[in-house]
N, C-alpha and C. Protein backbone atom coordinates (compact mmCIF):
# COMPACT_ATOMS: atom_id res chain seq x y z
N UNK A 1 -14.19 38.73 17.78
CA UNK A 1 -14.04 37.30 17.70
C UNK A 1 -15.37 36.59 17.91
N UNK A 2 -16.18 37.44 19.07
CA UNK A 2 -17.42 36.40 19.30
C UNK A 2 -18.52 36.08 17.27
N UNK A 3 -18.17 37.34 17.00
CA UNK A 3 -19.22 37.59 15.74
C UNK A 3 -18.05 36.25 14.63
N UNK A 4 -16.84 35.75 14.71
CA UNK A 4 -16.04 34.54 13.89
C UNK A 4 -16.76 33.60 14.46
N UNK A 5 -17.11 33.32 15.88
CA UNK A 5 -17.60 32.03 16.71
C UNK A 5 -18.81 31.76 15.93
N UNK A 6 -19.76 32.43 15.91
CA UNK A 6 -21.19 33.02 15.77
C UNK A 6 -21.40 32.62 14.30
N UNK A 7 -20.78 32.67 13.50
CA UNK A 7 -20.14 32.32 12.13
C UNK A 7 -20.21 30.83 12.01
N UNK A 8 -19.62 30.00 13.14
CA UNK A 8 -19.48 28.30 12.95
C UNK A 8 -17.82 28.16 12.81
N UNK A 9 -17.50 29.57 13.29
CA UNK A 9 -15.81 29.03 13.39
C UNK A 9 -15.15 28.96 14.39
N UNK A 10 -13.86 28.29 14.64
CA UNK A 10 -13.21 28.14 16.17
C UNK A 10 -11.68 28.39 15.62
N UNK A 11 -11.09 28.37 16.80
CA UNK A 11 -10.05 28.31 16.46
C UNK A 11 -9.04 29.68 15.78
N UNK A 12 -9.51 30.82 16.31
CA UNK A 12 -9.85 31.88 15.94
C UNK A 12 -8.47 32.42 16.28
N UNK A 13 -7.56 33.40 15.65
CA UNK A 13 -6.33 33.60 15.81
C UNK A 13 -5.75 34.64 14.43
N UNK A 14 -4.97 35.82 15.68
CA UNK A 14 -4.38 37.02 14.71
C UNK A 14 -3.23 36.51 14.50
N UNK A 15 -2.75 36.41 13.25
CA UNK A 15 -1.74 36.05 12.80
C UNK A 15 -0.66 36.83 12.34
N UNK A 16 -1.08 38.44 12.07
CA UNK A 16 -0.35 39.44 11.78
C UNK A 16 -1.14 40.39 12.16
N UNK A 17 -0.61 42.26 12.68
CA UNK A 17 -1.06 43.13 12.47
C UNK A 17 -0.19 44.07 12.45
N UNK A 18 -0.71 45.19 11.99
CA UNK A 18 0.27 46.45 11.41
C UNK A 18 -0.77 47.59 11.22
N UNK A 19 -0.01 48.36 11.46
CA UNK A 19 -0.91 49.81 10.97
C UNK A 19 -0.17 50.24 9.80
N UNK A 20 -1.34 49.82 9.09
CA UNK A 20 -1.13 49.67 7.53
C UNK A 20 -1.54 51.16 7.22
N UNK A 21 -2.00 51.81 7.90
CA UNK A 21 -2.63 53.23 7.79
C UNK A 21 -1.01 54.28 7.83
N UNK A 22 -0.55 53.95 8.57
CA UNK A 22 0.88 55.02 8.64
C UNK A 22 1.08 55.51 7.55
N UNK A 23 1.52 57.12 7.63
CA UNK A 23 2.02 57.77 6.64
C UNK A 23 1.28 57.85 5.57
N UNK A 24 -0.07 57.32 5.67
CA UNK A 24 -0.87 58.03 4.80
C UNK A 24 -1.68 59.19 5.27
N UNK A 25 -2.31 60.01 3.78
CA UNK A 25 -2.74 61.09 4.60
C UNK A 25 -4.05 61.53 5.25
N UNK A 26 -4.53 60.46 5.79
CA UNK A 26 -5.66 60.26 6.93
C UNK A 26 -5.21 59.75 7.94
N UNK A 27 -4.16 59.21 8.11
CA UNK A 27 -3.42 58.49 8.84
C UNK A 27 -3.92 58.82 10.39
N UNK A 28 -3.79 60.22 10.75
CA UNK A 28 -4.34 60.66 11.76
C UNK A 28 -5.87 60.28 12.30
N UNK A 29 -6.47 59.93 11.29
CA UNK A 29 -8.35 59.58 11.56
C UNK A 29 -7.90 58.48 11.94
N UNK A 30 -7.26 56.82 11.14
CA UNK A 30 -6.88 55.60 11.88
C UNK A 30 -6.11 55.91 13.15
N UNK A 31 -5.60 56.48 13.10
CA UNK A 31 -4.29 56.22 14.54
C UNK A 31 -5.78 56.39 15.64
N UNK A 32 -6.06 57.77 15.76
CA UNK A 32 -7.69 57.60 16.57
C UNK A 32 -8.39 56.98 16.92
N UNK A 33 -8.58 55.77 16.35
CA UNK A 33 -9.50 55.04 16.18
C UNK A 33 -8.90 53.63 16.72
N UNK A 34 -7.45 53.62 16.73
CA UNK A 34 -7.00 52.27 16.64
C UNK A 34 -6.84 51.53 15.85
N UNK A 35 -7.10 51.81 14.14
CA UNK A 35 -7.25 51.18 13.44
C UNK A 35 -6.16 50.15 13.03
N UNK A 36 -5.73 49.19 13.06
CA UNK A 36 -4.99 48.05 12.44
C UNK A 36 -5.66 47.50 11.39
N UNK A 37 -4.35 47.28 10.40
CA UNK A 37 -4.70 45.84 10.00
C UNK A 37 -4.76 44.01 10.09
N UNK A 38 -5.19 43.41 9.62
CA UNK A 38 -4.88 42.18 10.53
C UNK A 38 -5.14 41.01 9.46
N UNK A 39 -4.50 40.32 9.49
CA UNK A 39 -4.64 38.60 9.15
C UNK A 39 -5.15 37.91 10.02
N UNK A 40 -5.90 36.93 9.69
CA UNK A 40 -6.30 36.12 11.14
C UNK A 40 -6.60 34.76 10.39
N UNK A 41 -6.71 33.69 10.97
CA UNK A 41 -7.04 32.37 10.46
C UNK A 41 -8.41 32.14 11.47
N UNK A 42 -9.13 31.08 10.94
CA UNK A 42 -10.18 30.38 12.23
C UNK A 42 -10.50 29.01 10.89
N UNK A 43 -10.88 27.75 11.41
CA UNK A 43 -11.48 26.54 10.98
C UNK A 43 -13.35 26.48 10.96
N UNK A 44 -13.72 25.98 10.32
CA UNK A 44 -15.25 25.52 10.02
C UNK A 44 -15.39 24.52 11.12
N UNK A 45 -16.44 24.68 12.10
CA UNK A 45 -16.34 23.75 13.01
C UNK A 45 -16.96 22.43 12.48
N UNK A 46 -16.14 21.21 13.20
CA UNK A 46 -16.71 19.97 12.81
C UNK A 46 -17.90 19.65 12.92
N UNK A 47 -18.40 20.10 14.10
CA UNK A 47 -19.93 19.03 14.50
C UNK A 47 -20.89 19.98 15.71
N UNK A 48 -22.02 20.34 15.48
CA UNK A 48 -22.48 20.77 16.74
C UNK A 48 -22.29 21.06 18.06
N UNK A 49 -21.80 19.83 18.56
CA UNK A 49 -21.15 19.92 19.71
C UNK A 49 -20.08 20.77 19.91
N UNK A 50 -18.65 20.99 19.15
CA UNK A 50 -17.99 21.52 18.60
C UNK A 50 -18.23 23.64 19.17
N UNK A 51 -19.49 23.38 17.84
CA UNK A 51 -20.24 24.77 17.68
C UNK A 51 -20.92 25.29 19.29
N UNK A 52 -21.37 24.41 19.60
CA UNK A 52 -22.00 24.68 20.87
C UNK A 52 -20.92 24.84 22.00
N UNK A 53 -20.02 24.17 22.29
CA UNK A 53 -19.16 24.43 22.80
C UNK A 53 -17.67 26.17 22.95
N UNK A 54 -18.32 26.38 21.50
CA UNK A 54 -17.42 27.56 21.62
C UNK A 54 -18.84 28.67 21.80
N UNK A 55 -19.72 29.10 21.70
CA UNK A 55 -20.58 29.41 21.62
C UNK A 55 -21.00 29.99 23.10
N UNK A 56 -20.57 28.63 23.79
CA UNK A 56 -20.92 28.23 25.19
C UNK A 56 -19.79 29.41 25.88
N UNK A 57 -18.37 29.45 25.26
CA UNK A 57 -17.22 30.18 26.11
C UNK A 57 -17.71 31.53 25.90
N UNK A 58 -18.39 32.06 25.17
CA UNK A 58 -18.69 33.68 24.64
C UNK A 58 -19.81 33.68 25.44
N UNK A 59 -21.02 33.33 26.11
CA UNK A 59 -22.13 33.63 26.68
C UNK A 59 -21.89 34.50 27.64
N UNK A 60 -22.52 35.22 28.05
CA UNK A 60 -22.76 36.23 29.09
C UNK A 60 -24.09 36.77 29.87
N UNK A 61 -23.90 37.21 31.08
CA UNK A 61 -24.77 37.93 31.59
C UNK A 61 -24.67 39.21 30.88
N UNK A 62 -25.96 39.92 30.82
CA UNK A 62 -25.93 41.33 30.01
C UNK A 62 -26.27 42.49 31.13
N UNK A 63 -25.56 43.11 31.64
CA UNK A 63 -25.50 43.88 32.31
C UNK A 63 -26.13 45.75 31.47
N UNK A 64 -26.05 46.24 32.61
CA UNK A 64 -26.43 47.90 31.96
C UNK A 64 -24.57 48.65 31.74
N UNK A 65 -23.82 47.76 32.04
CA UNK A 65 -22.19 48.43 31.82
C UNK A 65 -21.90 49.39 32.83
N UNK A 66 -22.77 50.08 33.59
CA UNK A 66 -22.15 50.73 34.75
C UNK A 66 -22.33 50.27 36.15
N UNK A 67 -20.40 51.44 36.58
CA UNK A 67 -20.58 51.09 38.14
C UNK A 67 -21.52 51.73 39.04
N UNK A 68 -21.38 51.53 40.33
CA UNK A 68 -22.33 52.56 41.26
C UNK A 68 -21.85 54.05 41.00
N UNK A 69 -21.04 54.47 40.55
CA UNK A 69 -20.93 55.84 39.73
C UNK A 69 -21.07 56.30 38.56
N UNK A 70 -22.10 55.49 37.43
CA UNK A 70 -22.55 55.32 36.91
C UNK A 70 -21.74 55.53 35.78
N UNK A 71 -19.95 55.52 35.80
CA UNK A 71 -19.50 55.21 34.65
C UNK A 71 -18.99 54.10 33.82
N UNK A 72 -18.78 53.76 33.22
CA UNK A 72 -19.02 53.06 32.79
C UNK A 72 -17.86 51.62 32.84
N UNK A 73 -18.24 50.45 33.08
CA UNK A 73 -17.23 49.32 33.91
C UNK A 73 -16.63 48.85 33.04
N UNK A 74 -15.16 48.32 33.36
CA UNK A 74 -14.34 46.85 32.49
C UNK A 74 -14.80 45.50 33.11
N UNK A 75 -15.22 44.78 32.03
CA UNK A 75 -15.46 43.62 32.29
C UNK A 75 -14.44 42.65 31.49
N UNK A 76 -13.51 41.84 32.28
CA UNK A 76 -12.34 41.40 31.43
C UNK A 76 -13.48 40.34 30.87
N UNK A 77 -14.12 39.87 30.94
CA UNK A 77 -14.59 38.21 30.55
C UNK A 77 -15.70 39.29 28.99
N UNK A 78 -15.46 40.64 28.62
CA UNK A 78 -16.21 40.44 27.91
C UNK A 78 -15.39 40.46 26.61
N UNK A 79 -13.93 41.06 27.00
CA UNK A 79 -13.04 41.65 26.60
C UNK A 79 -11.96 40.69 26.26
N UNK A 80 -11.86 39.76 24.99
CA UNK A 80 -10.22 38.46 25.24
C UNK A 80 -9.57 38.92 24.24
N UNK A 81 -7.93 38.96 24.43
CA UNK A 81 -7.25 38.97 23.45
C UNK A 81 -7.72 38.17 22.18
């Protein structure tokens, strides 16, 4: 989603998904992977402010991704439905 924001779009939203992969015969390489398919909608943002504002919700500190056991952490804020 951040790379739709990044784009100049908002409003960003899955509208369908399916594993469109089933029962075909790779099917097994998608299921692996997670692969879905998906519909999604998002709008052209109106005005700078707008842009800057969603822009603003995706920013982050950039961390090295691990804990003091050096595997590797969940960060929900990097991670949104």
């Amino acid at each position: 989603m951040a790379t739709v924001v990044a784009a100049g779009f908002v409003d960003f939203e899955i509208t369908w998904r399916k594993d469109v992969f089933g029962g075909a015969p790779q099917a097994g390489s998608a299921e692996n992977f997670g692969t879905l398919g998906i519909n999604f909608r998002a709008r052209k943002t109106t005005d700078e402010e707008e842009l800057a504002a969603a822009l603003a919700a995706w920013s982050c500190e950039i961390s090295n991704g691990t804990g003091e056991d050096g595997e590797r952490e969940y960060d929900p804020h990097l991670y949104r439905p």
